[in-house]
Protein backbone atom coordinates (compact mmCIF):
# COMPACT_ATOMS: atom_id res chain seq x y z
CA UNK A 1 27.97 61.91 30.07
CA UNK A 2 26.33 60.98 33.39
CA UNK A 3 22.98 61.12 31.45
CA UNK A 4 24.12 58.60 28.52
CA UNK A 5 25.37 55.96 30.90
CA UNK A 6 22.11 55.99 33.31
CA UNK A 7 20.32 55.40 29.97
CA UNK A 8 22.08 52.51 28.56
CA UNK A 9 21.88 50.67 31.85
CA UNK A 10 18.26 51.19 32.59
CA UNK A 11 15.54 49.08 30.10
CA UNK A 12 12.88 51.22 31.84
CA UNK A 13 11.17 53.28 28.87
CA UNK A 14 10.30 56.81 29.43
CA UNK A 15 7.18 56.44 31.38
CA UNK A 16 7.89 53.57 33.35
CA UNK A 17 10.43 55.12 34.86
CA UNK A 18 7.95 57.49 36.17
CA UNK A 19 6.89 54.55 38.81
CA UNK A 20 9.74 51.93 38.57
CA UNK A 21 13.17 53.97 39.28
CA UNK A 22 11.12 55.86 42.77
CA UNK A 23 10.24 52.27 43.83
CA UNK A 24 13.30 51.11 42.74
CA UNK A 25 15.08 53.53 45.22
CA UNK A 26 12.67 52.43 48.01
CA UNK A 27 13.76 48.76 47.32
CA UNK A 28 17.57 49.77 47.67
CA UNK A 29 16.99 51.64 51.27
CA UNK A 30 15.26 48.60 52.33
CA UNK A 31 17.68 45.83 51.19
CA UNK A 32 21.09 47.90 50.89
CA UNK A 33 22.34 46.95 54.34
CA UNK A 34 21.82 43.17 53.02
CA UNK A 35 23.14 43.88 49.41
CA UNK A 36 26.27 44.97 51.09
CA UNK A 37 26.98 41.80 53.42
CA UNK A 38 26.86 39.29 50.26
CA UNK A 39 30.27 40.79 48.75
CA UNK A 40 31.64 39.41 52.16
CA UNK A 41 30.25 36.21 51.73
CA UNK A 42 31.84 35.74 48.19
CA UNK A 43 28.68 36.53 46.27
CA UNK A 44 28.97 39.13 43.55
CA UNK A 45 25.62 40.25 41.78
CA UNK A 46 26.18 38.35 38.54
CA UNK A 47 26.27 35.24 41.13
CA UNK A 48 22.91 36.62 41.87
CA UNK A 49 21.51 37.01 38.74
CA UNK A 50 22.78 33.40 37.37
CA UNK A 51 21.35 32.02 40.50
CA UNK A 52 18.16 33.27 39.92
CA UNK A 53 18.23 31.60 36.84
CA UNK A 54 18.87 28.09 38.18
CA UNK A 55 16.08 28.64 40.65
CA UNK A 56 13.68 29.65 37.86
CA UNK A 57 15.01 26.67 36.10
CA UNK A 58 13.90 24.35 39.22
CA UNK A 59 10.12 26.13 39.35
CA UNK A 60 10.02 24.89 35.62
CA UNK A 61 10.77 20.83 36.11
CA UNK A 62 9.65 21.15 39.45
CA UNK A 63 5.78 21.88 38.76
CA UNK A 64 4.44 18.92 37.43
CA UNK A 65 6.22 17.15 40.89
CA UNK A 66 5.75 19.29 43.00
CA UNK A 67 3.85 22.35 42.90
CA UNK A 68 4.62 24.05 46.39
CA UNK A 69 8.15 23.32 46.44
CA UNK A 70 8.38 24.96 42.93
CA UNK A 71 6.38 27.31 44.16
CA UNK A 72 8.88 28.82 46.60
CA UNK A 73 12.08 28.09 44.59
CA UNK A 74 10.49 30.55 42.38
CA UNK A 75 9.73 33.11 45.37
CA UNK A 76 13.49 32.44 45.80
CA UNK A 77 14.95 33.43 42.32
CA UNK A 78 12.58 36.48 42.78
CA UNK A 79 14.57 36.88 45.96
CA UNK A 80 17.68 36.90 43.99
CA UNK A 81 16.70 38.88 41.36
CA UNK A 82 16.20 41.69 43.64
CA UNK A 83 19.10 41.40 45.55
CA UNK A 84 21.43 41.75 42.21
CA UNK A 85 20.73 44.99 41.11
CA UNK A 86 20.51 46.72 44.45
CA UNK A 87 24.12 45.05 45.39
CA UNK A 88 25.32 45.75 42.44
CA UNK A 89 24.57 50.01 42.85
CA UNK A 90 25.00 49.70 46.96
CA UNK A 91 29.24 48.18 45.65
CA UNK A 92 29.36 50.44 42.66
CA UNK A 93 29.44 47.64 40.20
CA UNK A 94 26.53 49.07 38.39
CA UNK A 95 27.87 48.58 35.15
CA UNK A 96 26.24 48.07 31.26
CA UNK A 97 27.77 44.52 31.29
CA UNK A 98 26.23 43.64 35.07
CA UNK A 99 22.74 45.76 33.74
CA UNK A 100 23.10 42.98 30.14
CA UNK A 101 23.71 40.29 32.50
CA UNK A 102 20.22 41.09 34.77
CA UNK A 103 18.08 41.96 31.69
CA UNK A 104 19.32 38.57 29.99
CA UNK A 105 18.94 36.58 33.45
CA UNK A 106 14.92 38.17 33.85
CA UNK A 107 14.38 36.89 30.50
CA UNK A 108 14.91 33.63 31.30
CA UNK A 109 13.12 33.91 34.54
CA UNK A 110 10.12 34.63 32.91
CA UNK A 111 10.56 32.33 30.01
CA UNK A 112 10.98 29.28 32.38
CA UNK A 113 8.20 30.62 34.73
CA UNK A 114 5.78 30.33 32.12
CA UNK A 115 6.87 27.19 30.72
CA UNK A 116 6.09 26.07 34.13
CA UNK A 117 2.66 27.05 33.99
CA UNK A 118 1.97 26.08 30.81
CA UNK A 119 3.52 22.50 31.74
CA UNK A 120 0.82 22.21 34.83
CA UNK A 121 -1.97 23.26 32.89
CA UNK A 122 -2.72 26.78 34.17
CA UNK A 123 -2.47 29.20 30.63
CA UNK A 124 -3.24 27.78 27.45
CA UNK A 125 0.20 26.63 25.12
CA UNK A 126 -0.50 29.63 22.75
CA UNK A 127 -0.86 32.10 25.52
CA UNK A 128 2.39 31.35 26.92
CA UNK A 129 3.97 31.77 23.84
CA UNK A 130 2.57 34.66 22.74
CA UNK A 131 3.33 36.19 26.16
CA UNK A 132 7.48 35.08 25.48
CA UNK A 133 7.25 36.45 22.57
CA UNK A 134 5.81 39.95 23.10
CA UNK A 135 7.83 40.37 26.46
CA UNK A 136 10.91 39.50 25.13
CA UNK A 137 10.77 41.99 22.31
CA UNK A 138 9.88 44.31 24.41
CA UNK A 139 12.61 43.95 26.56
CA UNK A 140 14.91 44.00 23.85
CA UNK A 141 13.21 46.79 21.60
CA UNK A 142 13.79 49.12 24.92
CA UNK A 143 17.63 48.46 25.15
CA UNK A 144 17.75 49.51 21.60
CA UNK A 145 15.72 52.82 22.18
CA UNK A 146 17.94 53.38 24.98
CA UNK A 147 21.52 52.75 22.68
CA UNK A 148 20.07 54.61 20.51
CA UNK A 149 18.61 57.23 21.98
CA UNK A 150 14.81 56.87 20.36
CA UNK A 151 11.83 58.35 22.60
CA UNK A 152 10.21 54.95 24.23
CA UNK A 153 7.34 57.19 25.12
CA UNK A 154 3.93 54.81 25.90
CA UNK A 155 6.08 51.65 25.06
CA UNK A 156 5.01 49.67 28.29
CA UNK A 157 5.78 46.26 28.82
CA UNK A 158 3.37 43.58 30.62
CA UNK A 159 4.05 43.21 33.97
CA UNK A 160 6.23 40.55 35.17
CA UNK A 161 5.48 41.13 38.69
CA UNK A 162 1.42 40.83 38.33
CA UNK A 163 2.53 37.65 36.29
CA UNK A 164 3.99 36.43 39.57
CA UNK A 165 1.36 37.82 41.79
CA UNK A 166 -1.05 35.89 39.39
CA UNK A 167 1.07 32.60 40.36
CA UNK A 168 0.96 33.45 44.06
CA UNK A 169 -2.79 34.25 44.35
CA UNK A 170 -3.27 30.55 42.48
CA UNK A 171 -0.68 29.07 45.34
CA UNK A 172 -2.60 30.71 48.42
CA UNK A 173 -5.85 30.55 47.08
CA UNK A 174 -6.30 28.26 44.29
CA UNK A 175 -7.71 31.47 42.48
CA UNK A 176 -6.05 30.91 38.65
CA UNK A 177 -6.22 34.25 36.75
CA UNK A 178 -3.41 33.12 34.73
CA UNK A 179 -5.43 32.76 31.47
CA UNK A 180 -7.29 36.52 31.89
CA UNK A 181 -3.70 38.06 32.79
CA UNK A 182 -2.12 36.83 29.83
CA UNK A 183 -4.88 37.28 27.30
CA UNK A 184 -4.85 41.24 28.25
CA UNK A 185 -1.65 41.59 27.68
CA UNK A 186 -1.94 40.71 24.03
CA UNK A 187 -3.38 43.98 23.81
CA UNK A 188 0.46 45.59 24.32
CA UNK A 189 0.91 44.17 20.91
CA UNK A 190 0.33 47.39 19.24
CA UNK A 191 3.05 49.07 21.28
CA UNK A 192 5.35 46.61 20.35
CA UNK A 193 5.17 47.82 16.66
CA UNK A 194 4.84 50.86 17.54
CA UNK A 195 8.52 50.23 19.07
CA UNK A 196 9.40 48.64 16.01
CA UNK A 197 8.31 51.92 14.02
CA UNK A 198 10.34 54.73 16.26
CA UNK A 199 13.32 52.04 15.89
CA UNK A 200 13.27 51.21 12.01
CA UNK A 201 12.46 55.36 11.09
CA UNK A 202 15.46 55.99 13.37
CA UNK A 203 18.18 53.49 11.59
């Protein structure tokens, strides 16, 4: 039973788990002693998560304006967004409905993130899209292997973070690998089928 619930709250697929749950433990010795103040301070990690979203939101209409203030209300929702989940396990509200709300909240992070790029000019309209497109399905391909218990083996989704690094290293630097970033990870395409195979053969 232990083993079925761990599953439906974690979109990790089989082998990124491998490197995201030990550096997701790392992340909750680090920040746990915070996590557990913000219950005291009225802020619960859906407030978190929702948050993030708003701050994402602000990177988005921001960017045209003002790039460097978008800049670190985006650093912020990433702030956030790492803050939810580790509260959340640190208070033992590490539940399938507060694991929903996070995956549904990153989403939308990313979404707005690289509308906000697209809107200043850095990665080409189709890109962008593309990028939505294949992440999301992803995303949401994995919570079905999960429910359904369907090996996610080499199903690896691109990598939000390096998405973000990509944004930071333009910020500091004025370095814009946005365009390369994006373009290689059209080649996860094929694993996105793949996920679409192991799902269809298994309804």
């Amino acid at each position: 039973m232990q083993r079925r619930e761990r599953r439906i709250t974690s979109i990790y697929s089989d082998d990124e788990e491998r490197v995201l749950v030990p550096s997701q433990r790392i992340r909750q010795r680090v920040l746990g002693p915070l996590a557990k103040l913000l219950p005291r301070l009225g802020i619960s990690p859906d407030l978190l998560s929702f948050t993030s979203v708003a701050l994402g939101m602000g990177f988005c209409l921001l960017v045209p304006i003002s790039f460097p203030l978008a800049f670190w209300l985006l650093m912020a929702s990433l702030l956030c967004d790492g803050l939810d989940g580790v509260e959340a396990r640190a208070t033992g509200k590490n539940t399938a409905r507060g694991s929903f709300t996070d995956v549904f909240c990153d989403q939308m992070v990313v979404a707005f993130s690289v509308a906000g790029i697209a809107w200043k000019g850095l990665v080409h309209p189709a890109l962008a899209i593309l990028f939505v497109f294949i992440y999301t399905a992803m995303v949401t391909f994995l919570v079905l292997h999960h429910l359904l218990q369907v090996s996610s083996h080499w199903i690896i989704r691109p990598s939000r973070l390096l998405l973000y690094a990509a944004i930071a290293l333009y910020f500091f630097f004025n370095i814009n690998l946005l365009n390369v970033l994006l373009t290689l990870y059209l080649l996860t395409l094929p694993l996105l089928v793949l996920s679409f195979w192991r799902l269809r053969n298994a309804l």
